[in-house]
Protein backbone atom coordinates (compact mmCIF):
# COMPACT_ATOMS: atom_id res chain seq x y z
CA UNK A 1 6.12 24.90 -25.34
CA UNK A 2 9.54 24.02 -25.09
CA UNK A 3 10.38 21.32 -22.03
CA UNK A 4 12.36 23.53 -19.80
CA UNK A 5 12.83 20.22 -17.74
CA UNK A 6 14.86 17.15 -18.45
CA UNK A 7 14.54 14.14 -16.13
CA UNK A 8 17.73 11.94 -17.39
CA UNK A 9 17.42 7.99 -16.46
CA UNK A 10 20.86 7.29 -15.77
CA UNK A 11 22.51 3.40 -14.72
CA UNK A 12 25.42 1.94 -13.13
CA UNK A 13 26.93 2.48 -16.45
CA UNK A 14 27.43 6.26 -16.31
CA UNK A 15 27.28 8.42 -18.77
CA UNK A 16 28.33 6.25 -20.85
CA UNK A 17 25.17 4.65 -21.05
CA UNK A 18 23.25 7.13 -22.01
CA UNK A 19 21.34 7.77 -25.08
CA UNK A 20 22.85 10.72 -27.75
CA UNK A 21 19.46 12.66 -26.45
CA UNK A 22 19.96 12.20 -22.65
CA UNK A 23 23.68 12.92 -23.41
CA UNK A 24 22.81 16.13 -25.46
CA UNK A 25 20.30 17.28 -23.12
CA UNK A 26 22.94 17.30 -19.92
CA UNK A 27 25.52 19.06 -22.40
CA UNK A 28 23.36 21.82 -22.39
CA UNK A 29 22.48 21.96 -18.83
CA UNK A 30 22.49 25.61 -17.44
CA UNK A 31 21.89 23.27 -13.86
CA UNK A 32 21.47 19.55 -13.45
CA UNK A 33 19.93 18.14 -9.76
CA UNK A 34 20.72 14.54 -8.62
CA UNK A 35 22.18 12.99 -5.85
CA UNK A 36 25.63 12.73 -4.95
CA UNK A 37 25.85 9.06 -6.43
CA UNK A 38 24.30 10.37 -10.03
CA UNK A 39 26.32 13.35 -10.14
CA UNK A 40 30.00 11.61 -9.62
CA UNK A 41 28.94 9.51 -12.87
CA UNK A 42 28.77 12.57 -14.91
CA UNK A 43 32.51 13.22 -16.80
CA UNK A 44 34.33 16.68 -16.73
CA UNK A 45 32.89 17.54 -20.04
CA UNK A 46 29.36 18.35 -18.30
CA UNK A 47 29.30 22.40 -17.44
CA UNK A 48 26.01 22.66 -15.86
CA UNK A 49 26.15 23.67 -12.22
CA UNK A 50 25.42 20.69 -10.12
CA UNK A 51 23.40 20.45 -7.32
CA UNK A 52 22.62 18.13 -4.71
CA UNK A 53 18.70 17.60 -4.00
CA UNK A 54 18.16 19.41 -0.60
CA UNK A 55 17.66 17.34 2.78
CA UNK A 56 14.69 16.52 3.65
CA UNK A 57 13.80 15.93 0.44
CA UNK A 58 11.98 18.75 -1.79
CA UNK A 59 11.18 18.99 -5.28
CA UNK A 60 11.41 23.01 -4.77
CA UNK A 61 14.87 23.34 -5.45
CA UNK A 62 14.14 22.17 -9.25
CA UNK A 63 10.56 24.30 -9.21
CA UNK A 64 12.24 27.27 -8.33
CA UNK A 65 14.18 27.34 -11.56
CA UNK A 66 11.22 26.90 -13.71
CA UNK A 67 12.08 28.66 -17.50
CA UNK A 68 15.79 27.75 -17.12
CA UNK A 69 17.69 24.38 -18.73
CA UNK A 70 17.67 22.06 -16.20
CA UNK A 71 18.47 18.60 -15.68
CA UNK A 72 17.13 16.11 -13.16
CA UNK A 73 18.98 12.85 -12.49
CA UNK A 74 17.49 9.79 -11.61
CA UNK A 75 18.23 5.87 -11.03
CA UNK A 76 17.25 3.94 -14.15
CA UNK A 77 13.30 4.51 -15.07
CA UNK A 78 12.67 7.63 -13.51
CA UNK A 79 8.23 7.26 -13.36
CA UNK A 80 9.51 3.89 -11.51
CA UNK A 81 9.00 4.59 -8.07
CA UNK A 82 11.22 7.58 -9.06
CA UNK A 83 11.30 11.70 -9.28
CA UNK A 84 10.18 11.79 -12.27
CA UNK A 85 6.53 10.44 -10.76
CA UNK A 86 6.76 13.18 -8.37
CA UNK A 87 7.83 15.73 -10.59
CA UNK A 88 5.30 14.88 -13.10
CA UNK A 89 2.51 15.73 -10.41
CA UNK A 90 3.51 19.29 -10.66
CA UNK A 91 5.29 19.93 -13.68
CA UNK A 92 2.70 19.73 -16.79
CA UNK A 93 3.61 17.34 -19.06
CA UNK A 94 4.86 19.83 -22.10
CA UNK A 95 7.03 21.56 -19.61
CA UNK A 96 9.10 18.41 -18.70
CA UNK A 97 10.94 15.39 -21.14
CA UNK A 98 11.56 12.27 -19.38
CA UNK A 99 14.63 10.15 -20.73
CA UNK A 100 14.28 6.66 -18.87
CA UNK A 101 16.99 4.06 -18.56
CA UNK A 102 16.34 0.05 -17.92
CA UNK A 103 14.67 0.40 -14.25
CA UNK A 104 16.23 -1.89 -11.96
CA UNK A 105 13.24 -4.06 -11.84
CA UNK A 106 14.34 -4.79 -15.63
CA UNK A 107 18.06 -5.11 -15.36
CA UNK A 108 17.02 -7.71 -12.26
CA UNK A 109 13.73 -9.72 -14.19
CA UNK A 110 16.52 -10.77 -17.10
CA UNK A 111 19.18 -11.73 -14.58
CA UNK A 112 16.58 -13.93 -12.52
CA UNK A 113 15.37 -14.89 -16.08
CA UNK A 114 11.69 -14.17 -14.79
CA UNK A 115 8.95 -12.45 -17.52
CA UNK A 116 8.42 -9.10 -15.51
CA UNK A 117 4.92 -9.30 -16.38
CA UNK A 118 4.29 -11.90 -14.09
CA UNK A 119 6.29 -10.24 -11.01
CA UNK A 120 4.75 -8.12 -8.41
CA UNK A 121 7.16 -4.99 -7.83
CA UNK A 122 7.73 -3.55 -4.71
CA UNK A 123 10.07 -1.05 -2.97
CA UNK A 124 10.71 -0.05 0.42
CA UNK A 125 12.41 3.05 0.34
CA UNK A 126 11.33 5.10 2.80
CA UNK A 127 8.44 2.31 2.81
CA UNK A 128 7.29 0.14 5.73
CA UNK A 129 8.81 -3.53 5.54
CA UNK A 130 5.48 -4.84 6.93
CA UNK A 131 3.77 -4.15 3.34
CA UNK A 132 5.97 -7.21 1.90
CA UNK A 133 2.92 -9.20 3.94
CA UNK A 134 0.12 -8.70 2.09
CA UNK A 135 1.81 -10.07 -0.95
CA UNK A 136 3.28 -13.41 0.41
CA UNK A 137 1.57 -16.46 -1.41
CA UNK A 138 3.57 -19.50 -2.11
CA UNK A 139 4.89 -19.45 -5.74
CA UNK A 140 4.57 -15.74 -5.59
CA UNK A 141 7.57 -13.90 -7.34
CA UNK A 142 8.51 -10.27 -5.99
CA UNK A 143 10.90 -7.65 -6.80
CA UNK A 144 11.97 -5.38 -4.22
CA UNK A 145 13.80 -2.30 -4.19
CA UNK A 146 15.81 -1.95 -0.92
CA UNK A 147 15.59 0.52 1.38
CA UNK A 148 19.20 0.21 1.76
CA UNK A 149 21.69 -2.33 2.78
CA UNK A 150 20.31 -3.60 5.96
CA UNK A 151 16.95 -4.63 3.88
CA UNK A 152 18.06 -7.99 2.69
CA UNK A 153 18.29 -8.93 6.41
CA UNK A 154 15.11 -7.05 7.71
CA UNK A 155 13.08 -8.88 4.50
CA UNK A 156 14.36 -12.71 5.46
CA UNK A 157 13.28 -11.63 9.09
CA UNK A 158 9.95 -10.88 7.87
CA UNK A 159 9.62 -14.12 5.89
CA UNK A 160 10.73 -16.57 8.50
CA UNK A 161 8.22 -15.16 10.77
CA UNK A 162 5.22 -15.09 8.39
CA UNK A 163 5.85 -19.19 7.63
CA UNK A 164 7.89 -18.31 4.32
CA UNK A 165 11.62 -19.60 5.79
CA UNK A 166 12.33 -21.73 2.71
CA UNK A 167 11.98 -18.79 0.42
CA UNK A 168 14.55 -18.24 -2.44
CA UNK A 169 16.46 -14.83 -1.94
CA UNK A 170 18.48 -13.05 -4.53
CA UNK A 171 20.25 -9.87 -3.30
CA UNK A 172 21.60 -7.70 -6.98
CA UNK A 173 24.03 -5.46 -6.04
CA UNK A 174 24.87 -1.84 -8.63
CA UNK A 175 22.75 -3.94 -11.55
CA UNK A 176 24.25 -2.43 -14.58
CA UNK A 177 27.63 -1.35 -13.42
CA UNK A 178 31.20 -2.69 -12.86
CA UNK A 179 30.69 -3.92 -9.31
CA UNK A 180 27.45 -5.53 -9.93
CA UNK A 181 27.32 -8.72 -7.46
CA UNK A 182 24.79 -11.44 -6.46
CA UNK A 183 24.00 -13.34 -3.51
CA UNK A 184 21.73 -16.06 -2.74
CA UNK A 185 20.02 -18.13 -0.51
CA UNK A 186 17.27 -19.17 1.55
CA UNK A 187 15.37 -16.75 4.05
CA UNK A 188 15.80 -19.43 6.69
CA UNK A 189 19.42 -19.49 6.46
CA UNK A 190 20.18 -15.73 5.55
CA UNK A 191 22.94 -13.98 7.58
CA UNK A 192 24.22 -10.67 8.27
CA UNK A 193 26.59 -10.44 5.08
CA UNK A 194 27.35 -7.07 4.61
CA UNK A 195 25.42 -6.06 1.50
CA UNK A 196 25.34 -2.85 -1.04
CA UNK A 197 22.87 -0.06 0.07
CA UNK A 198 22.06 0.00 -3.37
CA UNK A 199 20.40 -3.32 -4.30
CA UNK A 200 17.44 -4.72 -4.91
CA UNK A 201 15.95 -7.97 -3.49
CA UNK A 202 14.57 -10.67 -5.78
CA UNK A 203 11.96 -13.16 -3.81
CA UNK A 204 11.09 -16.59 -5.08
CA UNK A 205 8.10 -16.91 -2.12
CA UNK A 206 7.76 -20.63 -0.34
CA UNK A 207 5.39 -21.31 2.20
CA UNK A 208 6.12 -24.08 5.15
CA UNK A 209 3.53 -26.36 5.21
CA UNK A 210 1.69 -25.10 8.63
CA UNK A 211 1.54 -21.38 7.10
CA UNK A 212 -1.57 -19.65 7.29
CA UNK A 213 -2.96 -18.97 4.26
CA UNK A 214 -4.38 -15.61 3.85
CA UNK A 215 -6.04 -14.57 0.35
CA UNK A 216 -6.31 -11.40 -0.59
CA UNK A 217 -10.29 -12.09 -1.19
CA UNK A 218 -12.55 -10.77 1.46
CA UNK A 219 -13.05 -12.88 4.52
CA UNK A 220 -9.60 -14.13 6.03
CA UNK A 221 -9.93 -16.23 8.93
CA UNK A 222 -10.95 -14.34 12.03
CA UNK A 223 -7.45 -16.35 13.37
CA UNK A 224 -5.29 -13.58 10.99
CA UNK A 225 -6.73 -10.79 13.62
CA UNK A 226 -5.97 -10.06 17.07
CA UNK A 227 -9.01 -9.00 18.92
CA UNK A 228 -10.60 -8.88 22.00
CA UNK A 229 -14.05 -10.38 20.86
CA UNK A 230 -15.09 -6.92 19.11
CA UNK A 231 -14.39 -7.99 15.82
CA UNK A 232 -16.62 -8.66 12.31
CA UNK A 233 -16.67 -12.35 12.05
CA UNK A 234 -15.32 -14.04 8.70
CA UNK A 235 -18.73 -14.63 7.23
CA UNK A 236 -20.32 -11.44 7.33
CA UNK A 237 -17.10 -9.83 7.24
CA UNK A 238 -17.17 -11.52 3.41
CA UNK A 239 -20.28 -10.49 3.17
CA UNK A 240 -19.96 -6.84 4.14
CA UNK A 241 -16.94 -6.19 2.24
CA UNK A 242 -18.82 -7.61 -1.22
CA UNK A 243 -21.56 -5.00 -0.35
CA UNK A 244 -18.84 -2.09 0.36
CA UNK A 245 -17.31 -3.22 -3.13
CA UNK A 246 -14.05 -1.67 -3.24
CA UNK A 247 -12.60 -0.18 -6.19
CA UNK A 248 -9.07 1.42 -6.79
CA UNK A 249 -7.81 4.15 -5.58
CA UNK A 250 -11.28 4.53 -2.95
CA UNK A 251 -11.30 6.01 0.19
CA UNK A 252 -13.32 3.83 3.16
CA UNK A 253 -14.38 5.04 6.63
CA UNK A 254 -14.05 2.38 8.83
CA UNK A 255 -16.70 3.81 12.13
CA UNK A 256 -15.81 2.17 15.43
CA UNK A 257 -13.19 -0.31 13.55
CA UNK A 258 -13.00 -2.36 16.46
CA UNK A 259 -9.69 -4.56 15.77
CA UNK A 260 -9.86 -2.71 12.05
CA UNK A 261 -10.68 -5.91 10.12
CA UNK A 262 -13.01 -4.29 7.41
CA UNK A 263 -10.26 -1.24 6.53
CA UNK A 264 -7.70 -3.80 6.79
CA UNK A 265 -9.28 -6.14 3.89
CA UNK A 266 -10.54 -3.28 1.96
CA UNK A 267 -6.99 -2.49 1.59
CA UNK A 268 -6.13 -5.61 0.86
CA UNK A 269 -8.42 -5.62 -1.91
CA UNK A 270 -5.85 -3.37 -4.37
CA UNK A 271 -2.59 -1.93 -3.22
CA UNK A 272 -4.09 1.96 -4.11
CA UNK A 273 -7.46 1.20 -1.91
CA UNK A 274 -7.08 3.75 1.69
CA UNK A 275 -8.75 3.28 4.62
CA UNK A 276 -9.18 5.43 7.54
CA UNK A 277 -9.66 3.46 10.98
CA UNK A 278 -11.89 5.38 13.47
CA UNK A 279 -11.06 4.10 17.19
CA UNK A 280 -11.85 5.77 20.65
CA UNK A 281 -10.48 2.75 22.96
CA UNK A 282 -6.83 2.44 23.27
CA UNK A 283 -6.65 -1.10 24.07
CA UNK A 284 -8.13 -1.62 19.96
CA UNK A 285 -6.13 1.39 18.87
CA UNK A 286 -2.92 -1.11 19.65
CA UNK A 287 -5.05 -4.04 18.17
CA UNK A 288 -5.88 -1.87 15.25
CA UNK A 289 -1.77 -1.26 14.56
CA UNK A 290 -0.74 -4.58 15.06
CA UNK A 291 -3.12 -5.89 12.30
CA UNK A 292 -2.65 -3.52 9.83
CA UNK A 293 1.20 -4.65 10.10
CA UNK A 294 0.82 -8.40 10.10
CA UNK A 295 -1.45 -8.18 7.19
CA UNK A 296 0.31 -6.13 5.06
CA UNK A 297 -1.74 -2.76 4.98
CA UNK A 298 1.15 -0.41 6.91
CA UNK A 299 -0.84 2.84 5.07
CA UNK A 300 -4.07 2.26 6.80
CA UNK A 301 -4.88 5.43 8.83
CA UNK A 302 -5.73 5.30 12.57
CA UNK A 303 -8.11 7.94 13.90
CA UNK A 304 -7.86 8.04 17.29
CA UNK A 305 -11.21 9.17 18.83
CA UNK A 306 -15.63 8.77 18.83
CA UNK A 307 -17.64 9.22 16.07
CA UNK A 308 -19.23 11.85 15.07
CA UNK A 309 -16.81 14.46 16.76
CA UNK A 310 -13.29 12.22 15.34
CA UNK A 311 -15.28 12.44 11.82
CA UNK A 312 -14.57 16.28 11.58
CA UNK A 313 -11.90 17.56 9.11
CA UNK A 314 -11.11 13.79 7.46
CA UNK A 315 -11.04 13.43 3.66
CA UNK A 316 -14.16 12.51 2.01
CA UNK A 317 -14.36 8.91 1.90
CA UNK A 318 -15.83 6.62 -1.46
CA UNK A 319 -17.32 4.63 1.34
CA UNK A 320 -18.43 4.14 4.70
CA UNK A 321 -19.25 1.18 7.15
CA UNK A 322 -20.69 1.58 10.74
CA UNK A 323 -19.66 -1.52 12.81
CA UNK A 324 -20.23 0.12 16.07
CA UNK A 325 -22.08 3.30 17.46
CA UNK A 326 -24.91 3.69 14.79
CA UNK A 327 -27.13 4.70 18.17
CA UNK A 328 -24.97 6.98 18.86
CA UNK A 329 -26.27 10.71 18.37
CA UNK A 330 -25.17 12.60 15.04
CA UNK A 331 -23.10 9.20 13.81
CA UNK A 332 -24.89 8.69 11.16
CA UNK A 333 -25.75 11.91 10.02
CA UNK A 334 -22.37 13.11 9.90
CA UNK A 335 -21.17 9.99 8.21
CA UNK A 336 -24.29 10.32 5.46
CA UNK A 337 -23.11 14.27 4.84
CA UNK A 338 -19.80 13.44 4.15
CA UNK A 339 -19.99 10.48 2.10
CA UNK A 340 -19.29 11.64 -1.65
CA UNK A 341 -22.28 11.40 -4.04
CA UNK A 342 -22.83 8.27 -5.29
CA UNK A 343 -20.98 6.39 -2.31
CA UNK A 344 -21.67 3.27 -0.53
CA UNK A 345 -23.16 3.49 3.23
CA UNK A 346 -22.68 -0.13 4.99
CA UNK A 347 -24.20 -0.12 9.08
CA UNK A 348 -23.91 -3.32 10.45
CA UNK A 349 -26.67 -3.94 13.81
CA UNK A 350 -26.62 -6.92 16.78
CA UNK A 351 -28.77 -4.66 19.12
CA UNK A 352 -32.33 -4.20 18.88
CA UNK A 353 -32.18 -0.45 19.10
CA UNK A 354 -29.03 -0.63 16.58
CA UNK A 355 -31.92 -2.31 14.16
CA UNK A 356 -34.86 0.50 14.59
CA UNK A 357 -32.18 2.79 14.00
CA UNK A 358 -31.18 1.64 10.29
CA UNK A 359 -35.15 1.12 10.00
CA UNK A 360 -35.72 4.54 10.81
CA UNK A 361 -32.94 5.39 8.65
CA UNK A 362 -34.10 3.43 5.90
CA UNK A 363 -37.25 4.99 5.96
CA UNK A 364 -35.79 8.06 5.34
CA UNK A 365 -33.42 7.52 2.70
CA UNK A 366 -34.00 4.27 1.45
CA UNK A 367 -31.45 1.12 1.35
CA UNK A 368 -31.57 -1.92 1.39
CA UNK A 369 -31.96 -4.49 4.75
CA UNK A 370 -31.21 -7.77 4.99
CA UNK A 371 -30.85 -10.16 8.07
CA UNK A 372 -28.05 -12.44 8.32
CA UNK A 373 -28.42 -15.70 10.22
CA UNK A 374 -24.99 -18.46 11.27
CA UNK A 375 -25.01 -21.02 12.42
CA UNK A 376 -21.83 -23.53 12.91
CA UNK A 377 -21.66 -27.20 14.06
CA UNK A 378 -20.88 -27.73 17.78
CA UNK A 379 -20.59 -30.82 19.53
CA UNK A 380 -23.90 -31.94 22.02
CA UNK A 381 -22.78 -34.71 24.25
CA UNK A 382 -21.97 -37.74 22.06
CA UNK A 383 -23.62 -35.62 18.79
CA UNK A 384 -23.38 -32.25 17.27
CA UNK A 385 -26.01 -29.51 16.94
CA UNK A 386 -26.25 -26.30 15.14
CA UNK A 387 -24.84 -23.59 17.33
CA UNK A 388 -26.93 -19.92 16.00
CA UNK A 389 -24.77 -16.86 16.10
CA UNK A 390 -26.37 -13.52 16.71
CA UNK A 391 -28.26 -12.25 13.60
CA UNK A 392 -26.96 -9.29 12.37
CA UNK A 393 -29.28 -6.52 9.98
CA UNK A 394 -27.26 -4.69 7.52
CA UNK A 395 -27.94 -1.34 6.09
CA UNK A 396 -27.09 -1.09 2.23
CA UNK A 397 -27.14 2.25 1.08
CA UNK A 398 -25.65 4.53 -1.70
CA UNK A 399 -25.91 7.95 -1.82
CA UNK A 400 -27.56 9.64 -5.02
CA UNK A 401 -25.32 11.89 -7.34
CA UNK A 402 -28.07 14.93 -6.46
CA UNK A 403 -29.98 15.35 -4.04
């Protein structure tokens, strides 16, 4: 089949720029889509009918015309964070030609003079900030793609906040084009300098020396969370996590999430890892938002009500874990019936009936139990004794491919 679609990568640079085939290919345009921005680049020459893309945003103004020449503009690499991702989701791939450009991300690694393999990307169009959190780690280098031009200001914000103050900012301004411009300086000392919309911020992270420091391993301090006592402590929060084993791209239901601390490192785990947070008290719904910002995770998913009844409708999750409520009639059961085959089923108990219940459960459908006992140093008089923690039992279950 003949690609009906064209998605043109076009820079600062213009038209100009371009390659002889993403030059040919807009020639011959019956209709070329793009933003107002992309458009004004193209010269007099061009006779396609030009179109702005439709607000709010839709890809159905360029679906609609499906047979016909058409041209889609977009910034530099268009499968960077670009249309041509989202077009390629519904447009097969012998339907559509993709012409990229240097992404921005390029054009910005050579002016920082930093091997792009070795940078974490980001953007935060149309993105929460708060995601810049779970990648802060001194020495850390991050490109950013701004939102627009108040970003630069909302991003040094962020930084002196989280501990990161003396962290090196770059701000590139229309990379590739005649009014490209730089700016730098520290977080700490950034000011409201009117900037670009169109830049992109280039992050050279530095921690103070009192920041927290928060791997992305399983088991952050129970410090990073605020709770109000219902939360997985650090230890068997580690070890919970290494038994829920996240992968990329998984799903996790997190049952009576308490202050969310097992979807919140689950996420944490890989940036494509989802988490759905199941919560029936307000108080931790709050609690549950206010983590997932602080630690990076924005795209965790609050679910505000009780298991089973909340559990009705939700996307099949990769994994489950219980922390709260396995007593609880039907929880269980409804959590084993929709776990995909082949999933993992973590239930966490304090309570002696919580415990007969994963027996019982275990006698059923098999698993794994083991107790957990902690104990931690704390001081007795002029000495120190062991201070025991409540065990906990934990359910380890996964779910055959047939039953």
């Amino acid at each position: 089949m003949t690609p009906w679609l064209t998605v043109v990568g076009i820079g600062e640079d213009g038209f100009k720029g371009l390659g002889k085939n993403a030059r040919h290919a807009l020639l011959k345009a019956s209709r070329i889509v793009g933003a107002q921005r992309q458009l004004d680049l193209l010269p007099v020459c061009i006779r396609g009918e030009r179109q702005l893309w439709p607000s709010p945003f839709s890809l159905e103004s360029v679906l609609a015309h499906r047979g016909e020449s058409v041209c889609v503009l977009a910034s530099g690499d268009p499968m960077f964070f670009g249309v041509g991702a989202s077009l390629a989701r519904q447009v097969a791939s012998d339907e559509m030609l993709i012409l990229p450009a240097p992404s921005s991300c390029s054009l910005a690694a050579a002016r920082m003079g930093w091997p792009l393999q070795d940078v974490v990307t980001l953007s935060v169009v149309a993105r929460p900030v708060a995601a810049l959190n779970a990648q802060l780690a001194s020495g850390q280098r991050l490109l950013v793609l701004s939102n627009d031009g108040s970003s630069p200001a909302l991003i040094a914000s962020l930084l002196r906040e989280r501990g990161f103050g003396p962290s090196r900012l770059t701000v590139l301004e229309h990379l590739g084009g005649e009014s490209e411009r730089r700016i730098d300086n520290v977080a700490s000392d950034w000011t409201d300098e009117a900037v670009a919309d169109l830049n992109l911020i280039a992050i050279d992270c530095i921690a103070e020396p009192g920041a927290p420091r928060l791997s992305r391993l399983a088991g952050l301090p129970d410090s990073a969370f605020k709770h109000d006592g219902q939360l997985t402590k650090r230890d068997v929060r580690a070890i919970t996590l290494a038994r829920l084993a996240p992968m990329p791209g998984e799903l996790l239901w997190d049952v009576g999430a308490g202050s969310g601390s097992i979807g919140i490192e689950w996420m944490r785990a890989h940036p494509s890892c989802r988490a759905l947070a199941i919560e029936s008290d307000d108080g931790r719904q709050q609690l549950i938002e206010h983590n997932r910002d602080a630690l990076g995770v924005p795209g965790l998913q609050l679910i505000r009500g009780r298991a089973p009844q909340a559990l009705e409708g939700l996307e099949r999750p990769d994994a489950i874990f219980i922390g709260g409520g396995v007593t609880r009639e039907g929880v269980l059961e409804a959590c084993w019936a929709a776990l995909k085959p082949g999933g993992r089923l973590i239930a966490n108990a304090v309570t002696l009936q919580s415990e007969m219940t994963l027996m019982a459960w275990r006698e059923q459908h098999g698993g794994e139990l083991t107790r957990i006992h902690i104990a931690q140093a704390q001081p007795l008089g002029e000495f120190d004794t062991w201070r025991q923690a409540l065990p906990i039992t934990i359910l380890d279950l996964t779910k055959p491919l047939t039953l």
